[in-house]
Protein backbone atom coordinates (compact mmCIF):
# COMPACT_ATOMS: atom_id res chain seq x y z
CA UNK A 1 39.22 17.13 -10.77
CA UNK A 2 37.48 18.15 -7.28
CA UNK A 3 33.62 18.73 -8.14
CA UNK A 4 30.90 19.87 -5.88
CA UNK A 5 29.78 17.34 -3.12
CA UNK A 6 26.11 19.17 -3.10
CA UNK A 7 24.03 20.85 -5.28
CA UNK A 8 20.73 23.06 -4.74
CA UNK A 9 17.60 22.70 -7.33
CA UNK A 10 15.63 25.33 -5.25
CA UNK A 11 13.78 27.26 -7.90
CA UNK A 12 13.95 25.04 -10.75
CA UNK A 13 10.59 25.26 -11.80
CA UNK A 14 7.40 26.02 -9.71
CA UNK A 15 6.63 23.81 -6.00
CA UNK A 16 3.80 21.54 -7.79
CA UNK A 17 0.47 21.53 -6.10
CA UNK A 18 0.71 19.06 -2.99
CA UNK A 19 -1.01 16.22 -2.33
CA UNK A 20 -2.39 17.82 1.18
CA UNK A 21 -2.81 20.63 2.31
CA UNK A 22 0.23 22.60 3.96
CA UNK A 23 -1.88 21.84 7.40
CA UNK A 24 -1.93 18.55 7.21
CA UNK A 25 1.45 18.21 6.31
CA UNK A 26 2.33 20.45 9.43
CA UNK A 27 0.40 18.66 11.20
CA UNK A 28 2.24 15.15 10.41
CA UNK A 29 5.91 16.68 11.56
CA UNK A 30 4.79 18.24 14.51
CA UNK A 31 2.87 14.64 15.50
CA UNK A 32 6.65 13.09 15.09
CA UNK A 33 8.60 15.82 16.64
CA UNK A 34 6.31 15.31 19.38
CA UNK A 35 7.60 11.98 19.74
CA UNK A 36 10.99 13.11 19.23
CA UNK A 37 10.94 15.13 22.36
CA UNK A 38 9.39 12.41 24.51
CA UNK A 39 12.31 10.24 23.34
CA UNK A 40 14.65 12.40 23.64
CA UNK A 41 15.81 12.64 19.94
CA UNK A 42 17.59 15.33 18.28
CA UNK A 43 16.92 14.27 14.95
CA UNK A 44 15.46 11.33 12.45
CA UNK A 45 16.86 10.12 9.34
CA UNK A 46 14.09 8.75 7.24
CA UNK A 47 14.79 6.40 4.54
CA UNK A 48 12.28 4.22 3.72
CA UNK A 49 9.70 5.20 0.88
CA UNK A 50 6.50 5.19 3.09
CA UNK A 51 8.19 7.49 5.91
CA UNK A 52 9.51 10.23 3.18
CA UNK A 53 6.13 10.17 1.39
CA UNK A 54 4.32 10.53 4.92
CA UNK A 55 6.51 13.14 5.94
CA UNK A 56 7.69 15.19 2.88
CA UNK A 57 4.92 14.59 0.37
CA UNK A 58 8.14 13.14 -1.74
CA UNK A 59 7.82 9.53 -2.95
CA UNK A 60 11.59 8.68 -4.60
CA UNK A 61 12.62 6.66 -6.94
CA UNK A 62 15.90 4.40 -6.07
CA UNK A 63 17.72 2.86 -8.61
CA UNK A 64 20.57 2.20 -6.37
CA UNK A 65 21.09 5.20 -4.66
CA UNK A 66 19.95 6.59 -1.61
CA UNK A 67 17.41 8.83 -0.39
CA UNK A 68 16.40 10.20 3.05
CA UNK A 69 14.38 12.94 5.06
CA UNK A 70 15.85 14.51 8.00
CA UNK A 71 13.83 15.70 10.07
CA UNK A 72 15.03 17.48 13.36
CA UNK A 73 12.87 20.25 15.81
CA UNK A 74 13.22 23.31 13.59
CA UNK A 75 13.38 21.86 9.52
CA UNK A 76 12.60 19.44 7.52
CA UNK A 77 14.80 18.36 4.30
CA UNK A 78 14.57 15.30 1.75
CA UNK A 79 17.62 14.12 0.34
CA UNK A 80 17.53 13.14 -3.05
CA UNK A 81 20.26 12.17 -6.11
CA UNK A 82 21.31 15.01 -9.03
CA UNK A 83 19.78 12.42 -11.37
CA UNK A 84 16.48 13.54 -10.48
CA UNK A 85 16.71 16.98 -10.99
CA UNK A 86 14.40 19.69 -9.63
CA UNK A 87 11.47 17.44 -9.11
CA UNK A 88 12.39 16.30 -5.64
CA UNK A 89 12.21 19.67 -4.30
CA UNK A 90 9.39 20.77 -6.38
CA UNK A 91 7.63 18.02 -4.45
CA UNK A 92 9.11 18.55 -0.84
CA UNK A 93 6.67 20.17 1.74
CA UNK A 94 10.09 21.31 3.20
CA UNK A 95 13.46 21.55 2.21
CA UNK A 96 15.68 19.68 -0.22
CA UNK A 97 19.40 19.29 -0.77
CA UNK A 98 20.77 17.21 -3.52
CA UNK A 99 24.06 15.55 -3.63
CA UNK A 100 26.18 14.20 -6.26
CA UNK A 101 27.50 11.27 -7.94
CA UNK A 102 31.61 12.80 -7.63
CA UNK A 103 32.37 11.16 -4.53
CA UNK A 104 30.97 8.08 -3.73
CA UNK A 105 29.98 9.51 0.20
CA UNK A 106 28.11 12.05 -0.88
CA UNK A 107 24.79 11.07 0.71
CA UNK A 108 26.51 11.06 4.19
CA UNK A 109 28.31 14.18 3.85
CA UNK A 110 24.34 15.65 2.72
CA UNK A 111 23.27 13.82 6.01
CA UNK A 112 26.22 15.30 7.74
CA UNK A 113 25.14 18.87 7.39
CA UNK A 114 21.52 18.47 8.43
CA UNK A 115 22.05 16.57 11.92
CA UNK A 116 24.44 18.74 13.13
CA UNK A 117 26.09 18.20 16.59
CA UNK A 118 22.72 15.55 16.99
CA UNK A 119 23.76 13.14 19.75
CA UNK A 120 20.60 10.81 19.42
CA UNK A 121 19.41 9.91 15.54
CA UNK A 122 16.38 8.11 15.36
CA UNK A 123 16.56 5.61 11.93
CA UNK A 124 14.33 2.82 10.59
CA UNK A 125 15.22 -0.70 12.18
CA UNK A 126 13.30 -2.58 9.73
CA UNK A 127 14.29 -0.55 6.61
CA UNK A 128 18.10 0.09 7.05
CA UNK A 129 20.41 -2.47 5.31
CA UNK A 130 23.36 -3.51 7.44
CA UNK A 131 25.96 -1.69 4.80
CA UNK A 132 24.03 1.27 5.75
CA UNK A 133 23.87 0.80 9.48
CA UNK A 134 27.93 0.00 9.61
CA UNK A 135 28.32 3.07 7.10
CA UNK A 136 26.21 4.86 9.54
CA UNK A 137 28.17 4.09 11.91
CA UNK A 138 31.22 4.76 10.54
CA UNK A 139 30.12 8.31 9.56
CA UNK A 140 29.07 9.26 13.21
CA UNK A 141 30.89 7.43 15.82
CA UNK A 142 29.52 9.74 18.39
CA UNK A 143 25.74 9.53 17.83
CA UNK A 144 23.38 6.97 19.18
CA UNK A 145 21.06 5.54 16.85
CA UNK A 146 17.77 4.69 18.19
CA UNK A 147 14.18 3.20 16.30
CA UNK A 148 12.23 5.54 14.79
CA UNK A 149 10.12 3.12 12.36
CA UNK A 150 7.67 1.62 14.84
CA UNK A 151 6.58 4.84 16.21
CA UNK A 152 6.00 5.84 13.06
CA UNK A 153 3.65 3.36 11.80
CA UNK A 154 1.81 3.76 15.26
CA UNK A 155 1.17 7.66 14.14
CA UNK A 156 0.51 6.71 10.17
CA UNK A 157 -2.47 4.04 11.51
CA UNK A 158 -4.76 6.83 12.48
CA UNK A 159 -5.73 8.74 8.96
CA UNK A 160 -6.42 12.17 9.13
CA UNK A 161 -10.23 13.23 7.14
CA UNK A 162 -7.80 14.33 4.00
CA UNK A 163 -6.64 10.75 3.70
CA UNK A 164 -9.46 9.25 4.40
CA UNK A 165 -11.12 11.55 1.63
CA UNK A 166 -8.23 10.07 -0.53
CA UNK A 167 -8.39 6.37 -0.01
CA UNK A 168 -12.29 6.88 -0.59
CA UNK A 169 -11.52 8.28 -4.06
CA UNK A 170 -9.07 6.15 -5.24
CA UNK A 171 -11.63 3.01 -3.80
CA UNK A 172 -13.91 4.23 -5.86
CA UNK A 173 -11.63 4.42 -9.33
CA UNK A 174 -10.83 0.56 -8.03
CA UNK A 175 -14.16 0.24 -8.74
CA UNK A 176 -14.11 1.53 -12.17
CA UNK A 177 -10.94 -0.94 -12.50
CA UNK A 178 -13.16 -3.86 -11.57
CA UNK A 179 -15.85 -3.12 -13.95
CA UNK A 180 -12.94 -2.65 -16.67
CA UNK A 181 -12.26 -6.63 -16.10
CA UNK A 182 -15.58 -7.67 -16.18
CA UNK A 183 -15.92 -5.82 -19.87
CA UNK A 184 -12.85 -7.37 -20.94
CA UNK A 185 -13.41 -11.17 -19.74
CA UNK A 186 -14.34 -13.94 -22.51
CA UNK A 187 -13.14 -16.95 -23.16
CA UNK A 188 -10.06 -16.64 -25.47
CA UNK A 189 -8.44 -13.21 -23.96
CA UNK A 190 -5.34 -13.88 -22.40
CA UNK A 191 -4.77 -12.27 -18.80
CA UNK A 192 -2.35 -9.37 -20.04
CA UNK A 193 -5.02 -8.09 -22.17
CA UNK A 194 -7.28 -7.69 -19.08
CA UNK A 195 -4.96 -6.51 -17.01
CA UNK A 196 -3.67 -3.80 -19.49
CA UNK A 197 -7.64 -2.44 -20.05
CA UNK A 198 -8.10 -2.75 -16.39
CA UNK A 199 -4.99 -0.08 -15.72
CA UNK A 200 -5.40 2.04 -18.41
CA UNK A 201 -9.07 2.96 -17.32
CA UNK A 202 -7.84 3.61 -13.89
CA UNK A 203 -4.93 5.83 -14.46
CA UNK A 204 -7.71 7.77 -17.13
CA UNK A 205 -9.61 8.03 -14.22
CA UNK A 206 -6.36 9.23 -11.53
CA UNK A 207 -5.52 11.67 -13.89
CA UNK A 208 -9.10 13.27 -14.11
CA UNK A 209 -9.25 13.36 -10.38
CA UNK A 210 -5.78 14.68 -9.67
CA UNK A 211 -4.80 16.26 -12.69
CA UNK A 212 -1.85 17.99 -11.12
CA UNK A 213 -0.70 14.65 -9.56
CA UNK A 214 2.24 12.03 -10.47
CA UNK A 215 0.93 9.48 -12.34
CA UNK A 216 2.83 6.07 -11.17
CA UNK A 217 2.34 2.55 -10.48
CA UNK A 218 -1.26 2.01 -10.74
CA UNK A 219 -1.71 -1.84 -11.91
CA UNK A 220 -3.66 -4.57 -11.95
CA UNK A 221 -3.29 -8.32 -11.51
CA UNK A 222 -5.29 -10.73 -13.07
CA UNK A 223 -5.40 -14.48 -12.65
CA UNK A 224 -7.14 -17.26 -14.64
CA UNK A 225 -7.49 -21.20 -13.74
CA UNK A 226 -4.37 -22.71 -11.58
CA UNK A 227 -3.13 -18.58 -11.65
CA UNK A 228 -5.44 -17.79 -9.02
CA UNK A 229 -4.10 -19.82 -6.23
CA UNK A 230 -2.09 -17.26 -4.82
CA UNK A 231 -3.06 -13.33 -4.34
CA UNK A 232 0.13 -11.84 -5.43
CA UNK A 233 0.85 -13.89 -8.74
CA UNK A 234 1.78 -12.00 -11.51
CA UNK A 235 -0.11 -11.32 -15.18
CA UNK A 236 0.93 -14.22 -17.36
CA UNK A 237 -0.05 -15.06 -21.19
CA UNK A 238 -2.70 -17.54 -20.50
CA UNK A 239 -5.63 -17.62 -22.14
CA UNK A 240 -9.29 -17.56 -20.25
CA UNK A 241 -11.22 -21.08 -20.84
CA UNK A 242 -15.16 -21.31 -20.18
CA UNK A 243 -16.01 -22.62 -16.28
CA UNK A 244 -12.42 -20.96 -15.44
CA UNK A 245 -11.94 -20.00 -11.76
CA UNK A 246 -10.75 -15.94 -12.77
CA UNK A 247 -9.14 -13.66 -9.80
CA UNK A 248 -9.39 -9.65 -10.08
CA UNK A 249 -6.89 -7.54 -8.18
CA UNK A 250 -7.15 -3.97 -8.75
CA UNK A 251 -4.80 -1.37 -7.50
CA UNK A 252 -5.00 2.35 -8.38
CA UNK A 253 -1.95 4.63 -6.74
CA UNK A 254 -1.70 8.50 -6.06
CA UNK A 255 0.86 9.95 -4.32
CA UNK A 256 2.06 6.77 -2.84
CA UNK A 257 -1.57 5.92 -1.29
CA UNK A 258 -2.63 2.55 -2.62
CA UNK A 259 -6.00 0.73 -2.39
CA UNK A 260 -7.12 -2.54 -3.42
CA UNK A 261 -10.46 -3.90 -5.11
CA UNK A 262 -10.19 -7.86 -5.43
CA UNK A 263 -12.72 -10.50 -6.56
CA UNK A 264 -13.57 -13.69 -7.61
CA UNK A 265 -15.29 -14.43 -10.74
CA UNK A 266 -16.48 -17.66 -12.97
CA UNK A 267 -16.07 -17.20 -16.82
CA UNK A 268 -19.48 -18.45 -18.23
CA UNK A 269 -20.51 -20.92 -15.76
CA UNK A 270 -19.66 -21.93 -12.01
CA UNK A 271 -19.82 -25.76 -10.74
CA UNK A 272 -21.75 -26.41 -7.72
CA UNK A 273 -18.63 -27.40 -5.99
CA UNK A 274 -17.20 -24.43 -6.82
CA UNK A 275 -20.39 -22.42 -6.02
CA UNK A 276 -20.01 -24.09 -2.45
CA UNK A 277 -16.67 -22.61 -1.70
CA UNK A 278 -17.16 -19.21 -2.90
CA UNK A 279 -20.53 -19.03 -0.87
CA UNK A 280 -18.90 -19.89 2.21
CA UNK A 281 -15.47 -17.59 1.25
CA UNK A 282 -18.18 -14.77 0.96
CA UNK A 283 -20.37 -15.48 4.52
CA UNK A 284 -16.69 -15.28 6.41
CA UNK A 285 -16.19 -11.85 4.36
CA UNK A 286 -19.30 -10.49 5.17
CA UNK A 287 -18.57 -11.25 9.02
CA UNK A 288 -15.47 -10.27 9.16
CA UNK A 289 -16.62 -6.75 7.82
CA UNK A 290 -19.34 -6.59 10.55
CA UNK A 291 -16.23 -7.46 13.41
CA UNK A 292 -14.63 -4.14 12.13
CA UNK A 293 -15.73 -2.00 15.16
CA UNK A 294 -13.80 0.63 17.51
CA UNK A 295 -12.38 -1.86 20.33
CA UNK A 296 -12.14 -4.86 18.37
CA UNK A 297 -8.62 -7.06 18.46
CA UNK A 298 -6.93 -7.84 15.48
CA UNK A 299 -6.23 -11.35 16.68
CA UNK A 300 -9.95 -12.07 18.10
CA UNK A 301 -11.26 -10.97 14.67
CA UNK A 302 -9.16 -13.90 13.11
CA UNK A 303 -9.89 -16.18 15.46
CA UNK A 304 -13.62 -15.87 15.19
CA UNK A 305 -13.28 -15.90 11.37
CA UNK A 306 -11.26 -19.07 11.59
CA UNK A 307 -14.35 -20.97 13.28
CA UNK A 308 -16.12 -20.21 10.41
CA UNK A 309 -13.75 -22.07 8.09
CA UNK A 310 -13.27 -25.00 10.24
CA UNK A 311 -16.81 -25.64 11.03
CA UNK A 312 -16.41 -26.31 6.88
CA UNK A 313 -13.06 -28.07 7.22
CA UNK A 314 -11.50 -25.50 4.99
CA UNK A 315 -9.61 -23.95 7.50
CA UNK A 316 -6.43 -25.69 6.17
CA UNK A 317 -6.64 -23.86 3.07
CA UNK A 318 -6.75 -20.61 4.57
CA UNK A 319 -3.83 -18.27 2.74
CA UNK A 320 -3.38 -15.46 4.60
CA UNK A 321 -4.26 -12.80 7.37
CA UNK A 322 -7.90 -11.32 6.96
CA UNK A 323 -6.58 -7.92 6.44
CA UNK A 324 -4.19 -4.92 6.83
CA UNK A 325 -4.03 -1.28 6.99
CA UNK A 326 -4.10 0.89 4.29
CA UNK A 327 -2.42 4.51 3.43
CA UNK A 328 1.10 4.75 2.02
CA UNK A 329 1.91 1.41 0.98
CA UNK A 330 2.72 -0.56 -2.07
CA UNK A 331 3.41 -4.32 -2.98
CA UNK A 332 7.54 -2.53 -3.27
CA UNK A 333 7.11 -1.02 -0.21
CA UNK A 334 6.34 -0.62 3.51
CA UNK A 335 2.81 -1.14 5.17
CA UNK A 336 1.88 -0.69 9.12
CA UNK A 337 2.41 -3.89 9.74
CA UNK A 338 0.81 -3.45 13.18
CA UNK A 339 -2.32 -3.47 12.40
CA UNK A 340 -2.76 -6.94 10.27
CA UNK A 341 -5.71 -8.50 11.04
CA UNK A 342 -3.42 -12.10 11.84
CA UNK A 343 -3.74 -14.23 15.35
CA UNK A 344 -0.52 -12.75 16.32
CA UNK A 345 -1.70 -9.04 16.39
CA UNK A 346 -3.37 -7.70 19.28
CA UNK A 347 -3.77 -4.19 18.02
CA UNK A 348 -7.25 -2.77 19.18
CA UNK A 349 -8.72 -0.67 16.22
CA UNK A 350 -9.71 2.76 16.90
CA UNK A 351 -11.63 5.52 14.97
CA UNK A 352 -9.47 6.99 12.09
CA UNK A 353 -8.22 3.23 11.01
CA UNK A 354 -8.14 1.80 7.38
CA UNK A 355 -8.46 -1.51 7.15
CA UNK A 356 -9.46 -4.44 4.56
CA UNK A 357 -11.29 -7.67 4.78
CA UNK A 358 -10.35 -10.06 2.61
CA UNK A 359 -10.88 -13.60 3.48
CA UNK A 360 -9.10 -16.29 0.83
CA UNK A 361 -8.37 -19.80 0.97
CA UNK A 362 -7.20 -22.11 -1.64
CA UNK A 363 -8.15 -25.26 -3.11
CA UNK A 364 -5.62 -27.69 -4.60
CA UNK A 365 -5.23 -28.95 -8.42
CA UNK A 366 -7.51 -32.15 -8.61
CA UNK A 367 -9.86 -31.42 -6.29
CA UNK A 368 -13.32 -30.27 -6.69
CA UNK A 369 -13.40 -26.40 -7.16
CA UNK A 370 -10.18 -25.88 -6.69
CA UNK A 371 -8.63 -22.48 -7.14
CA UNK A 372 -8.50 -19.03 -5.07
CA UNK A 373 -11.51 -17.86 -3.64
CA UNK A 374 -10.56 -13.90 -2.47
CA UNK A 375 -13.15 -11.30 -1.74
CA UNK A 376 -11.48 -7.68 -0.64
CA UNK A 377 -13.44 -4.72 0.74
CA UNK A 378 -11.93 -1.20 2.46
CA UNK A 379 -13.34 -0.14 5.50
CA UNK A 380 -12.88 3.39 7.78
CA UNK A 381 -13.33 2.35 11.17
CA UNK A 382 -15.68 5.51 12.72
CA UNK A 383 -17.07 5.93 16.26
CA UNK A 384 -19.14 3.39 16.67
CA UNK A 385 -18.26 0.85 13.79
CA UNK A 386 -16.89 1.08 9.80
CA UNK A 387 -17.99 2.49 6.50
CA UNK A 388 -17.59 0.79 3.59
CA UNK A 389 -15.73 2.96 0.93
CA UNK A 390 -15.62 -0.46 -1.65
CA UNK A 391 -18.85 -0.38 -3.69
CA UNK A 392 -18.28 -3.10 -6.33
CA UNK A 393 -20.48 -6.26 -6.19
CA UNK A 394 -19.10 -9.66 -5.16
CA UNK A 395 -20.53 -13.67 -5.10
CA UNK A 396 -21.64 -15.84 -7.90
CA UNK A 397 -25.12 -13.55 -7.87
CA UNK A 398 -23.24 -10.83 -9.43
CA UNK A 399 -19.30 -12.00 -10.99
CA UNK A 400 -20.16 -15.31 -13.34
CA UNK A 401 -19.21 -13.46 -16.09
CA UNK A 402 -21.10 -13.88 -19.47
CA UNK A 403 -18.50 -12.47 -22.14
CA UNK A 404 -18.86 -10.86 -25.07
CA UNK A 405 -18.42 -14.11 -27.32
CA UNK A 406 -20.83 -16.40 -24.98
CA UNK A 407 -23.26 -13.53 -24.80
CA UNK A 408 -23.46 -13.14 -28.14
């Protein structure tokens, strides 16, 4: 039975209230059809989730199908699956066409109609799988595809005041997060149970300050003991001990923008070994926050921040990079990966910039404090240096944590 290869939504329902203003959203496609005429492109085929949330105010959910924006000098028009309904075009600052699941080419013949007669397509190089690329390919013999994803991330670096005024807010809710941990920590309480208060006071707080917004993937990751030794390891059932090592990661999401408050703490009491290490984890922090100025290099800032470790001979246990960029991001998706502040990235920061400092190194099992040490702050680089938009306290003055059963 032949069924329809597209389908149109337009109407279902009301547009819901955007996450920026129709100006800024202008103002983002105009920046990238900008580019498109400098390059000579006739059109872009966004797929990756960052791109299509920059661009269209749209963030998708997969679930093995695709999704895309095209984007070309007159329109712009997400592409989204009949499974979701009306909502990606309720959400679209644009157009939206949705194909179907009847023929299993459907997404291409949807991409089909928007480019056109385009000769030049400009596509993600570091998002598009090779099945895609050879389907691509397939599809259009005649075009020329061409990167569009690292201008992109150039033009996402520099916020605009409404998403600066965005990452502020949800800083400050990361905050609330953080002080959610601290109420929950005593010895006993497994890390799930933290974790779970910790998100559920945030996305209270998300939904009071955007009530008309999505409410998705706000979470937070909490580590105890041998946990913390790496920043990305997940909640597990362990239980907090007394003199435990404790790491807080908070991360409260809106609209695809994602910010970060992280921490060490001590539960009941902190060693002196242990006091030594976080001491000296928070003096590199609070330098590497005064080296985020207009004109400074990503790889100089590292490098000076290094010194400070290996004057201590801790350098070796160094993790990570000191930092990255914030705006649409998301630890299942893309982040400007240009501006990291690593040795290898010589990206000079500039007014407009969002970036974190968040020095961590790592002890080993069997020695003397060992553990993850991880302090995290979000800074707006301004004309001549940053503002701190991370409030929340850090360093054994402030985070060895008397709980509710020592306390009493």
């Amino acid at each position: 039975m032949e069924r329809e290869r597209l389908q149109s939504y337009v109407g279902n329902g009301d547009k819901a209230v955007p996450t920026f203003s129709p100006g800024e959203m202008r103002r983002r496609q105009d920046v990238i059809r900008a580019h498109m005429a400098e390059a000579d492109v006739d059109a872009v085929l966004f797929t990756s989730y960052q791109n299509i949330d920059y661009y269209a105010d749209f963030l998708y959910c997969a679930f093995g199908r695709r999704y895309g924006l095209v984007i070309d000098h007159e329109r712009a028009t997400t592409i989204s699956a009949g499974i979701d309904g009306g909502q990606p075009w309720r959400r679209t600052f644009g157009h939206n066409v949705t194909y179907t699941d009847w023929q299993k080419d459907n997404w291409f013949h949807a991409v089909r109609q928007l480019v056109g007669d385009a000769r030049r397509i400009g596509i993600e190089f570091d998002e598009v799988d090779l099945d895609t690329y050879r389907l691509l390919q397939e599809e259009f013999p005649e075009v020329e595809f061409v990167d569009i994803a690292a201008a992109a991330m150039r033009l996402r670096m520099i916020k605009s005041p409404e998403e600066i005024e965005r990452i502020a807010e949800l800083a400050r809710i990361a905050d609330i997060g953080g002080a959610a941990v601290v109420e929950a920590v005593a010895p006993g309480v497994p890390e799930y149970e933290v974790a779970l208060h910790s998100t559920q006071v945030m996305v209270r707080e998300i939904a009071r300050s955007y009530p008309h917004g999505e409410l998705q993937d706000t979470w937070t990751w909490f580590q105890s003991g041998v946990n913390t030794d790496g920043a990305h390891n997940p909640v597990t059932t362990r239980r907090i001990e007394a003199g435990d090592i404790l790491s807080l990661n908070c991360f409260p999401m809106s609209a695809g923008y994602y910010v970060a408050l992280e921490r060490t703490l001590f539960a009941g009491h902190c060693d002196d070994a242990s006091r030594r290490l976080w001491e000296l984890n928070c003096r590199v922090h609070d330098r590497g926050k005064e080296l985020l100025v207009p004109g400074a290099r990503c790889s100089e800032i590292a490098r000076e921040l290094n010194e400070i470790y290996a004057e201590a001979d801790l350098l070796q246990y160094r993790s990570f990079g000191y930092g990255h960029s914030f705006g649409v991001l998301c630890h299942y998706y893309g982040r400007e990966a240009g501006l990291e502040l690593r040795e290898d990235c010589e990206t000079v920061l500039e007014p407009g910039m969002v970036v974190s400092m968040e020095p961590m190194i790592t002890i080993p099992e069997g020695r003397p404090g060992a553990g993850g040490y991880r302090e995290h702050d979000i800074l707006v680089i301004e004309e001549g240096g940053s503002r701190n938009v991370t409030k929340f306290p850090y360093g054994p003055d402030h985070l060895v944590v008397k709980g509710k059963a020592e306390a009493a």
